[in-house]
N, C-alpha and C. Protein backbone atom coordinates (compact mmCIF):
# COMPACT_ATOMS: atom_id res chain seq x y z
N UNK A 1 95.72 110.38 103.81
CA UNK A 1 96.00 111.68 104.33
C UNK A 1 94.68 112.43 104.53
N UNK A 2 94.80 113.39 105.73
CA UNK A 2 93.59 113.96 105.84
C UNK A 2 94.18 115.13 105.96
N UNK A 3 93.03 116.00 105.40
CA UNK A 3 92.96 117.53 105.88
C UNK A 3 92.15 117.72 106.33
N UNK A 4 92.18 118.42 108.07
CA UNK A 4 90.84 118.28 108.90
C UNK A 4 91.09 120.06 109.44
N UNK A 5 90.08 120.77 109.20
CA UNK A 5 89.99 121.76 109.59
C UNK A 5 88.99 121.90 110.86
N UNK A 6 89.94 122.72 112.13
CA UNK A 6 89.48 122.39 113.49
C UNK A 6 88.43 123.26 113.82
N UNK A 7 88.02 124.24 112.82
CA UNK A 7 86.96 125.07 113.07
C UNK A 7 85.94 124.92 112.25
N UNK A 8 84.83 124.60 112.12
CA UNK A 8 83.51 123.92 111.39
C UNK A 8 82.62 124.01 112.02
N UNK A 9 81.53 124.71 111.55
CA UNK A 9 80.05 124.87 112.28
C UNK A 9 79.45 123.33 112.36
N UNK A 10 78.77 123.19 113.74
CA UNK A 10 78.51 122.11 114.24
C UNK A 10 79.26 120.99 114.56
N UNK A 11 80.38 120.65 113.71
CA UNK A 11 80.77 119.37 114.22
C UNK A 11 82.49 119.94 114.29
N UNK A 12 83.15 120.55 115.10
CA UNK A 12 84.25 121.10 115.30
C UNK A 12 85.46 119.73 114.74
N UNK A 13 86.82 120.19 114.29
CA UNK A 13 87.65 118.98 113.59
C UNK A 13 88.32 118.41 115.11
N UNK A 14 88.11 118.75 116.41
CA UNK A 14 88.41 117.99 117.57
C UNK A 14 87.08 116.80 117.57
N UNK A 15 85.76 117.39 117.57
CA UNK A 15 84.72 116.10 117.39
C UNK A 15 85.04 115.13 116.34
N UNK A 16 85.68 115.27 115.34
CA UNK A 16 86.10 114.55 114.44
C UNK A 16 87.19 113.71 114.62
N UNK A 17 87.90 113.88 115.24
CA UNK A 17 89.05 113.22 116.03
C UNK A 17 88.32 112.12 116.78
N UNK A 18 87.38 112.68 117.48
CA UNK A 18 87.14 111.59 118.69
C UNK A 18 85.93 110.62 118.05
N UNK A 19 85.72 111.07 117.01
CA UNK A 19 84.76 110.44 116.40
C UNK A 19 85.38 109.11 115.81
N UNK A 20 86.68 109.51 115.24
CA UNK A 20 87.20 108.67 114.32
C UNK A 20 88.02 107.60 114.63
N UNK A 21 88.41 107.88 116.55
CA UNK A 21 89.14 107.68 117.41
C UNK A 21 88.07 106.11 117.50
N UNK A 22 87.10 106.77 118.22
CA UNK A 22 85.94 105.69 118.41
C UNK A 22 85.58 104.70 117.30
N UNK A 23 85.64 105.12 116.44
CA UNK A 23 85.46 103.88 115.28
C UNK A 23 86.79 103.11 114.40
N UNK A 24 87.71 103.31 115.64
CA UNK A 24 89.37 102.54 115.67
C UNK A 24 89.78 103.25 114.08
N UNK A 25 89.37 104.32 113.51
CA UNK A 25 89.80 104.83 112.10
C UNK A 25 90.94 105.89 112.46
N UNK A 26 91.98 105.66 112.95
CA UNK A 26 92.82 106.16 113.15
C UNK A 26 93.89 105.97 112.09
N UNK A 27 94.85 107.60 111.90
CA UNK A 27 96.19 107.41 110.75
C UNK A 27 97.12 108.62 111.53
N UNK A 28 98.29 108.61 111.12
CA UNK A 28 99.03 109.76 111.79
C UNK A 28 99.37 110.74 110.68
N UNK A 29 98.33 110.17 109.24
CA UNK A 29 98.82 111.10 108.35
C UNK A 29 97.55 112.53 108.56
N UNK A 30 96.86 112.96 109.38
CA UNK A 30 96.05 113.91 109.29
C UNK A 30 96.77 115.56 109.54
N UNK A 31 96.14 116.02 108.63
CA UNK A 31 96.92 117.29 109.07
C UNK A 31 96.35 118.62 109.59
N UNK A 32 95.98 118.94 111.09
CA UNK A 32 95.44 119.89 111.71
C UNK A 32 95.01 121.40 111.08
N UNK A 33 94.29 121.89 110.31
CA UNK A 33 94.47 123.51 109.59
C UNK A 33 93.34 124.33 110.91
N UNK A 34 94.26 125.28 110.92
CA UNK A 34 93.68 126.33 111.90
C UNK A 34 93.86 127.64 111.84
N UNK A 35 93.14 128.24 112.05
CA UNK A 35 93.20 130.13 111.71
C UNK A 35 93.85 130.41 113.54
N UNK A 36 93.34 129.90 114.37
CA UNK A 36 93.37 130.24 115.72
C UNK A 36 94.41 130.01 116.32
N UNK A 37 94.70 130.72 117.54
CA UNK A 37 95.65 130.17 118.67
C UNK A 37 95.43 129.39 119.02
N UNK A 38 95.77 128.13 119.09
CA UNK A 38 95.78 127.06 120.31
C UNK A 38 96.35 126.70 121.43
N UNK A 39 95.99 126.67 122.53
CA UNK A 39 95.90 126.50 124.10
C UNK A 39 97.32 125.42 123.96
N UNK A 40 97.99 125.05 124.91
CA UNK A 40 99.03 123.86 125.38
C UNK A 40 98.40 122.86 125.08
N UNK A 41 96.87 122.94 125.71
CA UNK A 41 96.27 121.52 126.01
C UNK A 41 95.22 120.82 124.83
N UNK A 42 94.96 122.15 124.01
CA UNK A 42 94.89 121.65 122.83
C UNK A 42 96.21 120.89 121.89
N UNK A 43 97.04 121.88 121.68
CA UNK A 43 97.81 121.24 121.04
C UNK A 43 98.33 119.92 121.75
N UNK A 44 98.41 119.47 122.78
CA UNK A 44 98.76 118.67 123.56
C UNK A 44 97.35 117.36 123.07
N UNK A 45 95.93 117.98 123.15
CA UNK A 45 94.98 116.71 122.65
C UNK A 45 95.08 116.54 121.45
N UNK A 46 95.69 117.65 119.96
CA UNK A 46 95.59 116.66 119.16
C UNK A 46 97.00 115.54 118.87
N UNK A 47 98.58 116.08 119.63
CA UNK A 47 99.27 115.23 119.27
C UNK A 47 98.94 113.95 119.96
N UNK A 48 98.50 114.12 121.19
CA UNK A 48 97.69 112.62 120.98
C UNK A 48 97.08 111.90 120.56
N UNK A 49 96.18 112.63 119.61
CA UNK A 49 95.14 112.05 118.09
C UNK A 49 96.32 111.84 117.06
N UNK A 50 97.49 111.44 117.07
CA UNK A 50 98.12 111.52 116.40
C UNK A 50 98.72 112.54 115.12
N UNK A 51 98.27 113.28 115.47
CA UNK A 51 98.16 114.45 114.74
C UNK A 51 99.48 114.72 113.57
N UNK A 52 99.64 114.29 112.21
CA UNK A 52 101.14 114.70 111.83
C UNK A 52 101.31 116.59 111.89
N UNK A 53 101.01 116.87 112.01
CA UNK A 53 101.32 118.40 111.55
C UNK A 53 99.94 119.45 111.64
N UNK A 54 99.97 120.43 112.56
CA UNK A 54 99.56 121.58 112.58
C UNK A 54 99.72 122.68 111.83
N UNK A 55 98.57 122.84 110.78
CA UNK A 55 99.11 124.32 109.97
C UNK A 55 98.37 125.17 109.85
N UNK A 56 98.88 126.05 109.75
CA UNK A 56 98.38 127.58 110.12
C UNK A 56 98.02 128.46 109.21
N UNK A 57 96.20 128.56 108.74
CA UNK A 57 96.25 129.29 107.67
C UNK A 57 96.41 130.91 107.75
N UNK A 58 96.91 131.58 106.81
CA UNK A 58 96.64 130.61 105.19
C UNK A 58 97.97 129.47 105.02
N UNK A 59 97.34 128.64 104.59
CA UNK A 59 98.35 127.23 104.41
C UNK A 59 99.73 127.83 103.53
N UNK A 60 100.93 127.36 104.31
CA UNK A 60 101.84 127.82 102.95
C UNK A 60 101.89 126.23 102.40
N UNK A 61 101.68 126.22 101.15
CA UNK A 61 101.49 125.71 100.17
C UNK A 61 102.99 124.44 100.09
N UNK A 62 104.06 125.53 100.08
CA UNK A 62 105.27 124.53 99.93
C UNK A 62 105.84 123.63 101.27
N UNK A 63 104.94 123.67 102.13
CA UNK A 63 105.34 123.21 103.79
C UNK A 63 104.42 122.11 103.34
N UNK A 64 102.41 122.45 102.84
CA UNK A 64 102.28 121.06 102.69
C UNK A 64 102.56 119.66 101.50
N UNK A 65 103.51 120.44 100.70
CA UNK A 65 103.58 118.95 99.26
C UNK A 65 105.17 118.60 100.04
N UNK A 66 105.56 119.43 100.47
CA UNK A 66 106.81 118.82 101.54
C UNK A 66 106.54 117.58 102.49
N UNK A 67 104.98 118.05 103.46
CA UNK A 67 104.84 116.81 103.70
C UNK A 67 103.97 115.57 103.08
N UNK A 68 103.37 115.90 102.19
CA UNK A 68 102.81 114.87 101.11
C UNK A 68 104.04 114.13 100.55
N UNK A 69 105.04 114.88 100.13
CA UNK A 69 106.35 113.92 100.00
C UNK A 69 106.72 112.86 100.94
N UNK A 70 106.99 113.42 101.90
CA UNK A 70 107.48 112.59 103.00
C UNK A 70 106.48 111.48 102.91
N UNK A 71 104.97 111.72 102.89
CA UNK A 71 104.08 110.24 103.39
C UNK A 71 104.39 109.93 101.80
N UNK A 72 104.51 109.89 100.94
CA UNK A 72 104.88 108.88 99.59
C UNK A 72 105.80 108.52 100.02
N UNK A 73 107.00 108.74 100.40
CA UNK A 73 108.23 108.30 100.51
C UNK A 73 107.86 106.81 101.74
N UNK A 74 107.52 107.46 102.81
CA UNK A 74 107.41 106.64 103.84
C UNK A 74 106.66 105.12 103.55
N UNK A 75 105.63 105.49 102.80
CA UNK A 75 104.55 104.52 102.23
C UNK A 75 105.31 103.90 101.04
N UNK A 76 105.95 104.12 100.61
CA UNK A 76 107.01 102.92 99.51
C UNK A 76 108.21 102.03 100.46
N UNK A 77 107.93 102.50 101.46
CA UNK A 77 108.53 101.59 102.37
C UNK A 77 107.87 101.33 103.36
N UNK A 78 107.22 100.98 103.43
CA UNK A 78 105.97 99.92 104.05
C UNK A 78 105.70 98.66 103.24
């Protein structure tokens, strides 16, 4: 699981995407944190980075062990 925050001096969490993209290190467990509005076509490039979930800080807290559940669950069945 990742927590990738899309706003970061110098290396923005979209460069990180394509970074990670490029070195075939791809998971669909990453989870987008953002203070900002995002455009269609943003949100549109990261669900193509596979993106599981966009959240919106401040993080509510019980949205993300909700989905930390889900990837344990999913991952005992694998």
């Amino acid at each position: 699981m990742v927590l990738l925050d899309l706003t970061m001096p110098d290396f923005s969490g979209f460069d990180v995407l394509e970074e990670l993209k490029k070195q075939g290190k791809t998971t669909n467990n990453i989870f987008a944190l953002t203070a900002m509005t995002l455009s269609d076509e943003q949100v549109d490039h990261l669900n193509s980075n596979r993106i599981r979930k966009i959240l919106h800080k401040p993080i509510e807290v019980d949205l993300l062990c909700k989905e930390m559940e889900e990837i344990k669950k999913e991952s005992k069945h694998e």
